[in-house]
Protein backbone atom coordinates (compact mmCIF):
# COMPACT_ATOMS: atom_id res chain seq x y z
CA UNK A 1 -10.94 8.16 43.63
CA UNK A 2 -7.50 9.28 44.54
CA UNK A 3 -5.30 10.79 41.53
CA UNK A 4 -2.63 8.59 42.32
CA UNK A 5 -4.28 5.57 41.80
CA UNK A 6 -6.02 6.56 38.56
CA UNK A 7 -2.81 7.42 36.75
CA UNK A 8 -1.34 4.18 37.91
CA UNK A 9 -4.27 2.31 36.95
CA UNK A 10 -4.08 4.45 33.63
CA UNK A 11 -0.82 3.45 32.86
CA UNK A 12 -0.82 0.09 33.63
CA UNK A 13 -3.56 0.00 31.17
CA UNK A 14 -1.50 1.57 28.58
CA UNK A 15 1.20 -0.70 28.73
CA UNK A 16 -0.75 -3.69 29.28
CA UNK A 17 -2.89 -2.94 25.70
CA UNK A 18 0.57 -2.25 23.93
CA UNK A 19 2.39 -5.59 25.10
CA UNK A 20 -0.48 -7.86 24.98
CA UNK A 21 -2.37 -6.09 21.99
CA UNK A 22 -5.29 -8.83 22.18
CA UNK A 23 -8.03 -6.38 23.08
CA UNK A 24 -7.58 -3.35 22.93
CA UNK A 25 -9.70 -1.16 24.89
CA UNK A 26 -10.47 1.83 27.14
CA UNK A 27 -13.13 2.66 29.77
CA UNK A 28 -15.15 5.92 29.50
CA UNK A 29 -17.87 6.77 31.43
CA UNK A 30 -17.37 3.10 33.43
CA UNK A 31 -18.40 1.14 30.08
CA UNK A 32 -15.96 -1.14 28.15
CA UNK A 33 -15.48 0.84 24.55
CA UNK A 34 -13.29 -1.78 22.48
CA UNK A 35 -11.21 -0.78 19.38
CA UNK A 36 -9.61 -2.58 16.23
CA UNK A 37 -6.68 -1.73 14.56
CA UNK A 38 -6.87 0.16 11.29
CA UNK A 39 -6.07 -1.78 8.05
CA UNK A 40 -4.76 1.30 6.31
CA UNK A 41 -3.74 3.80 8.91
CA UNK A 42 -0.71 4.21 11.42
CA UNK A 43 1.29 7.16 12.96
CA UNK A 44 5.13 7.93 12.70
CA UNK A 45 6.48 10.64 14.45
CA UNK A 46 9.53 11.66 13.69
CA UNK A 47 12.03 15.32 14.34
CA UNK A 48 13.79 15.14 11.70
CA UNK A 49 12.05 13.49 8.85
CA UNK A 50 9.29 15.22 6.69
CA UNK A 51 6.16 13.32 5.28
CA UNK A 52 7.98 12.91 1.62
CA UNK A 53 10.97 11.41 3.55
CA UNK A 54 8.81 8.98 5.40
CA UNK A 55 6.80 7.94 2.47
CA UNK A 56 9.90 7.33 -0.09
CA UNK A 57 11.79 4.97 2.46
CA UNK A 58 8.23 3.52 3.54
CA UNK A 59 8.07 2.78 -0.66
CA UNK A 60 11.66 1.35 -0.81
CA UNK A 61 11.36 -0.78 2.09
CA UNK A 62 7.82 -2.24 1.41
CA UNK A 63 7.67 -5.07 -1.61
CA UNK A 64 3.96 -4.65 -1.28
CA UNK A 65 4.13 -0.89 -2.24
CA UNK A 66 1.34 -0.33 0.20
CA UNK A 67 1.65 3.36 0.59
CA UNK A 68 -0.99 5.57 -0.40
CA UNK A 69 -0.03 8.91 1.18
CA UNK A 70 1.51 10.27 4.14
CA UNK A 71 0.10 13.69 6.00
CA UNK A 72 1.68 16.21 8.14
CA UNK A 73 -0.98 16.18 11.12
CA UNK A 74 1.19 18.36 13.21
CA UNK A 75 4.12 18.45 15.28
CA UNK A 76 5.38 15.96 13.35
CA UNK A 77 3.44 13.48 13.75
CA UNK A 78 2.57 11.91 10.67
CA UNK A 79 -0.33 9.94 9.48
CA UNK A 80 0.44 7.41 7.01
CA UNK A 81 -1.94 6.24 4.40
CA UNK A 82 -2.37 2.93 2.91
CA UNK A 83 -3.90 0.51 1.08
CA UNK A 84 -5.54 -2.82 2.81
CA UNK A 85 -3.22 -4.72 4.55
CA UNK A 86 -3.32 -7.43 7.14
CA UNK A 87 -2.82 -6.57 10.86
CA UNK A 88 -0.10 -8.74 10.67
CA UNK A 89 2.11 -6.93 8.53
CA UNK A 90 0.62 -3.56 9.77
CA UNK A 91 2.79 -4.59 13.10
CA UNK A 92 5.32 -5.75 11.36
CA UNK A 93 5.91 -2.29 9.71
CA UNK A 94 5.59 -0.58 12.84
CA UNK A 95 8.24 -2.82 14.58
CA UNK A 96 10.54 -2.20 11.57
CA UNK A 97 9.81 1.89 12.12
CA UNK A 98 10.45 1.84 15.73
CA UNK A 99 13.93 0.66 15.46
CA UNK A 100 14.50 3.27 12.87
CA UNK A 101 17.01 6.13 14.35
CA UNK A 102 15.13 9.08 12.97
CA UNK A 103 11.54 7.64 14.28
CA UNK A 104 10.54 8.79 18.09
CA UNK A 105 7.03 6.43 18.16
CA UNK A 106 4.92 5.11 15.47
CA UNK A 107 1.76 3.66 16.41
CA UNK A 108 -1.83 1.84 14.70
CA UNK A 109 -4.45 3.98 14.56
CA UNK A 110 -7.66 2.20 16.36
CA UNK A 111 -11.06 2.20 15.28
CA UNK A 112 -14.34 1.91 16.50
CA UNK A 113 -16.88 -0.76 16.46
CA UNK A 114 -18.61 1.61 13.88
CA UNK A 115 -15.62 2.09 12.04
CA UNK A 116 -14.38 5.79 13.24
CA UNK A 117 -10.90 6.38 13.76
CA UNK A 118 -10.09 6.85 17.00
CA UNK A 119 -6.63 7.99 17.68
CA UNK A 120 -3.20 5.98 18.44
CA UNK A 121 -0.87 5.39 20.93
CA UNK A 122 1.61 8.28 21.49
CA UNK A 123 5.01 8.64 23.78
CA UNK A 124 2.72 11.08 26.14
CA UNK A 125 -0.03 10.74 28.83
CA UNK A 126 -2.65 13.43 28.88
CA UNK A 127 -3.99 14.35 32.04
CA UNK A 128 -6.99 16.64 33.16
CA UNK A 129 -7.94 17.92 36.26
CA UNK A 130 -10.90 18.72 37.78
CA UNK A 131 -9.45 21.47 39.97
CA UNK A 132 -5.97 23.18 39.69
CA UNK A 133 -5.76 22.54 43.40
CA UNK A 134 -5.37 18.33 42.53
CA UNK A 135 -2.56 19.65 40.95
CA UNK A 136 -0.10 18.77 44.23
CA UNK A 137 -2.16 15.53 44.72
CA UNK A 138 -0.48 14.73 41.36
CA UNK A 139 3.11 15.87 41.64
């Protein structure tokens, strides 16, 4: 399959999950792996704020008080920690944290049909190659 097309098709899948946010899924190995979005989980990244910061205004700003904890993963990128809420306000939260100045991304953390997390949306697209010589079919 040409590169071209695959990062195209990649992207358009990216963006397509994000806006729509019905189903989202990815295809590995040609089968159809679906994902939910965590309850209790979502990722902030942010330069400037530390995981304290985050979790003091995330404590102020939410009646609920809904935050558990808030981890340094690394670069920071932050993994927030919280107690059940509804997907509903989940998004909500994340819409209010993307407008923030200080926040680059943040982002639900998906999980498997047996529950696993999965991983989140992020402001990059990873890319292997099978060969360094694909590397001009890419640029």
């Amino acid at each position: 399959m040409n590169m071209k097309r695959v990062i195209i098709s990649l992207l358009f899948c990216l963006v397509t999950v994000y806006l729509y946010g019905q189903d989202f899924y990815m295809y590995v190995y040609g089968q159809k792996r679906t994902f939910e979005i965590s309850a209790t989980k979502m990722l902030v990244k942010s330069e400037t704020l530390d995981a304290v910061s985050i979790k003091n205004v995330m404590q102020q700003t939410s009646a609920d008080n809904l935050i558990r904890n808030v981890y340094d993963l690394n670069n920071r990128l932050f993994m927030v920690d919280m107690q059940n809420a509804s997907k509903e306000s989940l998004m909500e939260l994340q819409k209010q944290w993307n407008t923030k100045e200080d926040v680059i991304y943040s982002s639900p953390v998906f999980i498997d049909e047996k529950g696993k997390e999965m991983g989140g949306l992020t402001n990059q697209i990873l890319i292997r190659l099978k060969d360094v010589a694909d590397y001009s079919q890419l640029a």
